[in-house]
Protein backbone atom coordinates (compact mmCIF):
# COMPACT_ATOMS: atom_id res chain seq x y z
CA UNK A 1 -90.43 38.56 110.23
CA UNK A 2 -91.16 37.63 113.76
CA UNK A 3 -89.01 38.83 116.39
CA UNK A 4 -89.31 38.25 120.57
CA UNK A 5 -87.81 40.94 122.77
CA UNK A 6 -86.69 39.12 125.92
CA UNK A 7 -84.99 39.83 129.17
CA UNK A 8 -84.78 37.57 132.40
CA UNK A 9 -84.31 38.12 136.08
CA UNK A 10 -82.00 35.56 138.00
CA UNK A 11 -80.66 34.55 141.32
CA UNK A 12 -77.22 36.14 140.61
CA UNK A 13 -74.41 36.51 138.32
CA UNK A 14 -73.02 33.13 137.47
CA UNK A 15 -73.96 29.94 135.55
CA UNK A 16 -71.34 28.40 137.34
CA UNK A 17 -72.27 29.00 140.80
CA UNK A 18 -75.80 27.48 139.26
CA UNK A 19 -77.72 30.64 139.48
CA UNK A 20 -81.13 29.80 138.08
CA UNK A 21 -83.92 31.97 136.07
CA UNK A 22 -86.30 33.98 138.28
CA UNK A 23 -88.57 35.76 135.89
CA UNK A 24 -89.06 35.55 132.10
CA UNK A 25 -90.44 38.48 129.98
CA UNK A 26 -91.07 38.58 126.12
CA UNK A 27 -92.60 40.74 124.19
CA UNK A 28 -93.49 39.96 120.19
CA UNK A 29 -93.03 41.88 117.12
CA UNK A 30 -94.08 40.61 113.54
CA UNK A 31 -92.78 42.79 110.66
CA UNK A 32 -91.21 45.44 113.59
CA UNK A 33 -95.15 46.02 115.06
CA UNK A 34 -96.12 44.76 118.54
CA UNK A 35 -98.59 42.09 117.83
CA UNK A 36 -100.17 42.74 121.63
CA UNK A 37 -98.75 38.92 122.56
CA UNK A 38 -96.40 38.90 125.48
CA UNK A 39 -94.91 35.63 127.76
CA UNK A 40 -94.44 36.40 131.37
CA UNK A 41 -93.88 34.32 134.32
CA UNK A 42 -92.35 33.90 137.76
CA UNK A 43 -90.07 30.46 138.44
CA UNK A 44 -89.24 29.12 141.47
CA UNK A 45 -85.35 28.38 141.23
CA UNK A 46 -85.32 25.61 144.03
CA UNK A 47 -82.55 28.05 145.76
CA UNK A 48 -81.62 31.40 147.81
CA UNK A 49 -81.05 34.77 145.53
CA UNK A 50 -78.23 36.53 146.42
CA UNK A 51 -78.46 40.22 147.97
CA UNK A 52 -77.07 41.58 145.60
CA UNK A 53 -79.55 40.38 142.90
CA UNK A 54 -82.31 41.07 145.15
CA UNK A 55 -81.31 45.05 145.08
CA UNK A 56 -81.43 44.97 141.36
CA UNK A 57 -85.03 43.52 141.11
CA UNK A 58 -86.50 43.19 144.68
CA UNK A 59 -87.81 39.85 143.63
CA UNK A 60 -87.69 37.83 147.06
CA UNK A 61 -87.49 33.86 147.92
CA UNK A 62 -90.61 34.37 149.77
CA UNK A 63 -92.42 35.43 146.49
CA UNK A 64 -91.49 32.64 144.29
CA UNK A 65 -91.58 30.25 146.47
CA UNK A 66 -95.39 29.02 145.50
CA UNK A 67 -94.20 29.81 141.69
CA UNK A 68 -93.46 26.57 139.21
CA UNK A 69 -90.21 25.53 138.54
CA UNK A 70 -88.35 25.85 135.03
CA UNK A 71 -89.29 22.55 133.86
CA UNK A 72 -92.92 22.87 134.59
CA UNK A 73 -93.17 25.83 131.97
CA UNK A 74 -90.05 25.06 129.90
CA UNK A 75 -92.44 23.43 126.90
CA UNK A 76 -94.88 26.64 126.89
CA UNK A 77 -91.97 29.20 126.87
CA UNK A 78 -90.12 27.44 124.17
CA UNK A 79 -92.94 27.46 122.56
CA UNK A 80 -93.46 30.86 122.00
CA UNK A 81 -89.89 31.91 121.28
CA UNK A 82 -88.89 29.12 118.49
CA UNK A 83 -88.89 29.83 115.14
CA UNK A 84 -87.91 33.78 116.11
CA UNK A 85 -85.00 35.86 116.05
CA UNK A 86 -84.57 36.75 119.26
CA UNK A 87 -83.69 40.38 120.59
CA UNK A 88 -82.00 40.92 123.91
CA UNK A 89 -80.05 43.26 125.26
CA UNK A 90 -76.31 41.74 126.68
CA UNK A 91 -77.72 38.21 124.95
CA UNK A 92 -74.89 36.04 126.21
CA UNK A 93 -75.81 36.80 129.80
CA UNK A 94 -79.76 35.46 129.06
CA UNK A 95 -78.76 33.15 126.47
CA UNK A 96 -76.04 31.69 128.83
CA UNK A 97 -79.04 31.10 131.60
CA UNK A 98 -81.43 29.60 129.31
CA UNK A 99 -78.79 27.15 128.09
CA UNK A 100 -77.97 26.69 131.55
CA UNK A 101 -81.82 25.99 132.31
CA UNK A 102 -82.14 24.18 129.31
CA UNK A 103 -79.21 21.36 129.87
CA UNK A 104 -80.91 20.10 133.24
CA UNK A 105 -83.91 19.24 131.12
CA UNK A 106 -83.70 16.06 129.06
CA UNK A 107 -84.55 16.33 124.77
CA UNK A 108 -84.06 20.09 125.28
CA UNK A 109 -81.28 22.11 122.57
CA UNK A 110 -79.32 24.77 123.38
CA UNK A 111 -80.85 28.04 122.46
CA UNK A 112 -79.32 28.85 119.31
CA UNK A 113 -80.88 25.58 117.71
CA UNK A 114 -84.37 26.94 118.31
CA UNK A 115 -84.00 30.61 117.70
CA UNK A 116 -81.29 33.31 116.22
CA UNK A 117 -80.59 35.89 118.46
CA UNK A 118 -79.92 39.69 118.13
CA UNK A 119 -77.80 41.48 120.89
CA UNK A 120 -78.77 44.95 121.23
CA UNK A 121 -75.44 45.99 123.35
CA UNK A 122 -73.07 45.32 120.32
CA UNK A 123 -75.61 47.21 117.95
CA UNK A 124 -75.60 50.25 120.39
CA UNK A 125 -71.99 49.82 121.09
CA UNK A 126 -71.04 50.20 117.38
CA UNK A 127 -73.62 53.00 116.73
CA UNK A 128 -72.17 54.73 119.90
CA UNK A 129 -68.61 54.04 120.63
CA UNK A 130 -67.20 54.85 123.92
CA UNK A 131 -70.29 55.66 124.81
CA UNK A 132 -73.07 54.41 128.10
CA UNK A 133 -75.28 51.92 126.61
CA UNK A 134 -76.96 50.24 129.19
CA UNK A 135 -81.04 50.14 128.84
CA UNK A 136 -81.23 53.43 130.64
CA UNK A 137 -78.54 55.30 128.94
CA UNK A 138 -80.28 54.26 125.28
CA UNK A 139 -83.32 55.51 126.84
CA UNK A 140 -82.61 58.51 127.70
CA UNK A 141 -80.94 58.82 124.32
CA UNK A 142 -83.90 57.81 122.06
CA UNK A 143 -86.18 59.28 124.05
CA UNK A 144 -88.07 56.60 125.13
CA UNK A 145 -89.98 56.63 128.24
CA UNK A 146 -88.36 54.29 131.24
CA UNK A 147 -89.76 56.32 133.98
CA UNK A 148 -92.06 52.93 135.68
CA UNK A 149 -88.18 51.38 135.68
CA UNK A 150 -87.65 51.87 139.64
CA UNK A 151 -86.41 47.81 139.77
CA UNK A 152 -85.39 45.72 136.78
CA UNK A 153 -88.22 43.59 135.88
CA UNK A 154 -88.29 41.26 132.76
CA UNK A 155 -91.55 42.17 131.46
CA UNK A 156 -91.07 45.97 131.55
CA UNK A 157 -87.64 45.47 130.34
CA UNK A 158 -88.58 43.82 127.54
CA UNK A 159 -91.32 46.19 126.64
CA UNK A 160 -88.91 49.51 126.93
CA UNK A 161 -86.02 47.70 124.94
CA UNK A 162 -88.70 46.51 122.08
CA UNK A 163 -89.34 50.38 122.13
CA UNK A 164 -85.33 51.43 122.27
CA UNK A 165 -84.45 48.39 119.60
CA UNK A 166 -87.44 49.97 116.95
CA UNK A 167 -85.76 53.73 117.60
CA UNK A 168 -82.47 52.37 116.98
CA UNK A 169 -82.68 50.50 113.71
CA UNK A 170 -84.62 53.44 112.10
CA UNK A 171 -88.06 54.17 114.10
CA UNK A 172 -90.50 53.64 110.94
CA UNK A 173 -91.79 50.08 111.00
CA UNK A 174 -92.36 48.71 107.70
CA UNK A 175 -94.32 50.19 105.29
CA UNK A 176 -96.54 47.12 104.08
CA UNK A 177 -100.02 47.42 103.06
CA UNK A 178 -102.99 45.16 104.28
CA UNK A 179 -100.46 43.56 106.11
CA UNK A 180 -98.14 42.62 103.71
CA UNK A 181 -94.69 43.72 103.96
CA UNK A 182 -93.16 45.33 100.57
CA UNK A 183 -89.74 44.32 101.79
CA UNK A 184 -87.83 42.11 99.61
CA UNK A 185 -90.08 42.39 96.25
CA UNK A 186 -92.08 39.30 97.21
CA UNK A 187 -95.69 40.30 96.29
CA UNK A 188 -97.54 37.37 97.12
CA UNK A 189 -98.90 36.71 93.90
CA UNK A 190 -100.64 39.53 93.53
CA UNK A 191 -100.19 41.67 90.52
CA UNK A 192 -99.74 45.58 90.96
CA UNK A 193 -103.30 47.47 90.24
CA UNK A 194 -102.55 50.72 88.25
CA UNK A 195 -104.81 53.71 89.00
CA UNK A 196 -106.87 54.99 86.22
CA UNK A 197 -105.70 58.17 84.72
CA UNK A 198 -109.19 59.57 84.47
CA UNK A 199 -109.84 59.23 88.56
CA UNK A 200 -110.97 61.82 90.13
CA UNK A 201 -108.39 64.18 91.74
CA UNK A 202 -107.30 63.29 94.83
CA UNK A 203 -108.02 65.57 97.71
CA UNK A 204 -105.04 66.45 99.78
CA UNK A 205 -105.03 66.93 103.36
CA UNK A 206 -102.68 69.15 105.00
CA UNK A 207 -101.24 68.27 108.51
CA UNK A 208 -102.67 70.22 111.39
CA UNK A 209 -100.97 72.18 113.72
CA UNK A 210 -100.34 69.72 116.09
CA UNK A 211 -99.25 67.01 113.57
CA UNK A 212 -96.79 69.44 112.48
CA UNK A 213 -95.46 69.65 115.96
CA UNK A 214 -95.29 65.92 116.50
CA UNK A 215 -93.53 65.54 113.24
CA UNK A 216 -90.84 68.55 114.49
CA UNK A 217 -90.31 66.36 117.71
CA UNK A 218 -89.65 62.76 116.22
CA UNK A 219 -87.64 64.36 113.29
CA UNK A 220 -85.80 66.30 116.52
CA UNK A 221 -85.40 62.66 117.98
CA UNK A 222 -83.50 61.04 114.86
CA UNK A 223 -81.45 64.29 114.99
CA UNK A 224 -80.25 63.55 118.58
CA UNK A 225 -80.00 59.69 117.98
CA UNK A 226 -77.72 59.79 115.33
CA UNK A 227 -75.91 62.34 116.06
CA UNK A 228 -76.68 65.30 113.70
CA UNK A 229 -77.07 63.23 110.69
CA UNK A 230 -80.90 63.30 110.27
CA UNK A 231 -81.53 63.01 106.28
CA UNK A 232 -84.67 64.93 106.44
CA UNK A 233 -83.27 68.03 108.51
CA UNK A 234 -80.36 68.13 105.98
CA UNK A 235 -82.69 68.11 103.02
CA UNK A 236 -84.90 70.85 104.42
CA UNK A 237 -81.62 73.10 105.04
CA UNK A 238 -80.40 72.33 101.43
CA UNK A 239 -84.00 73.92 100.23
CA UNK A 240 -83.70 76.48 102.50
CA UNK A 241 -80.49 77.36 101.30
CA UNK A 242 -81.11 77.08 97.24
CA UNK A 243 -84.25 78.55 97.58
């Protein structure tokens, strides 16, 4: 499964004043790990950012002014998000801009014929009713370190959402081996090899100390994130108890 994490900078608020893309980040997963493969890049919007945009992300006219313009990278960025499910956080607000990018370009779709899309602000909203979800808020509630977020930038956006969306739907990536993912029974072909019941006996190997520790903390982490109802924590009190 390949999935982009995306989130984009613009001029302002509104399609419909034509408020254009600014800055593009992406960041890829492939069966829920980061593959190390990112798209980022700086456009020129061929008009004036509004002041109130500019506080968000201190990206200024001046700046982007020797940057290319949408259509000059629209083939390259398409490129690298079709064929993925996309995950963004508030997806009709990007979504709306790249439509609105894309419809000024001729033999260019809307989004949603290249790509599905994921919006991590209804996930968090139904996980956490009546609660903040904004990027920060989820942060701060998954634990996951936003302290480089001074400004909104795409890239970095991307990168700490990637790391709020994999906390949020569970924390484990898969479990595949040789990078196969066991997901869905599909083996590949390949038959299942049986170990011999005369092997040797296995040796086991007991955490260390500080394993231990960094197992306490993430299992600590689920508890918080979903709200006391950490499977592992309830299993371990149910020993304690019967023991």
């Amino acid at each position: 499964m390949r999935q982009v994490v995306l989130d984009t900078e613009t001029t302002g608020l509104e399609t419909s004043q034509d408020h254009r893309i600014i800055e593009i980040g992406c960041v890829e997963l492939v069966n829920r790990r980061f593959t190390g493969r990112h798209y980022h890049q700086y456009i020129n919007p061929e008009r004036d950012i509004d002041e109130g945009a500019l506080e968000v992300h201190g990206i200024s006219n001046e700046f982007l002014s020797d940057k290319p313009v949408f259509a000059a990278i629209a083939d390259e960025f398409l490129a690298f998000i079709e064929g993925a499910e996309l995950v963004i956080h508030n997806a009709p607000f990007d979504v709306g801009f790249m439509d609105h990018e894309f419809a000024k370009l001729e033999n260019f779709a809307r989004t949603v014929n290249y790509c599905t899309v994921t919006d991590t602000l209804v996930m968090a909203r139904q996980r956490h009713p009546g609660q903040k979800n904004n990027l920060d808020a989820l942060c701060k509630r998954y634990d996951v370190d936003n302290s480089q977020r001074d400004l909104h930038g795409a890239l970095l956006d991307a990168e700490i959402l990637a790391d709020v969306y994999l906390m949020m739907t569970g924390g484990q990536v898969d479990l595949g081996f040789g990078g196969q993912s066991q997901r869905g029974g599909d083996t590949g072909g390949e038959s299942i090899r049986r170990l011999s019941t005369d092997r040797k006996t296995l040796k086991v190997l007991r955490a260390t100390a500080e394993e231990v520790v960094a197992h306490e903390q993430q299992l600590a982490r689920i508890e918080r994130a979903s709200s006391g109802q950490c499977l592992w924590l309830a299993l371990e009190a149910d020993s304690a108890v019967t023991e």
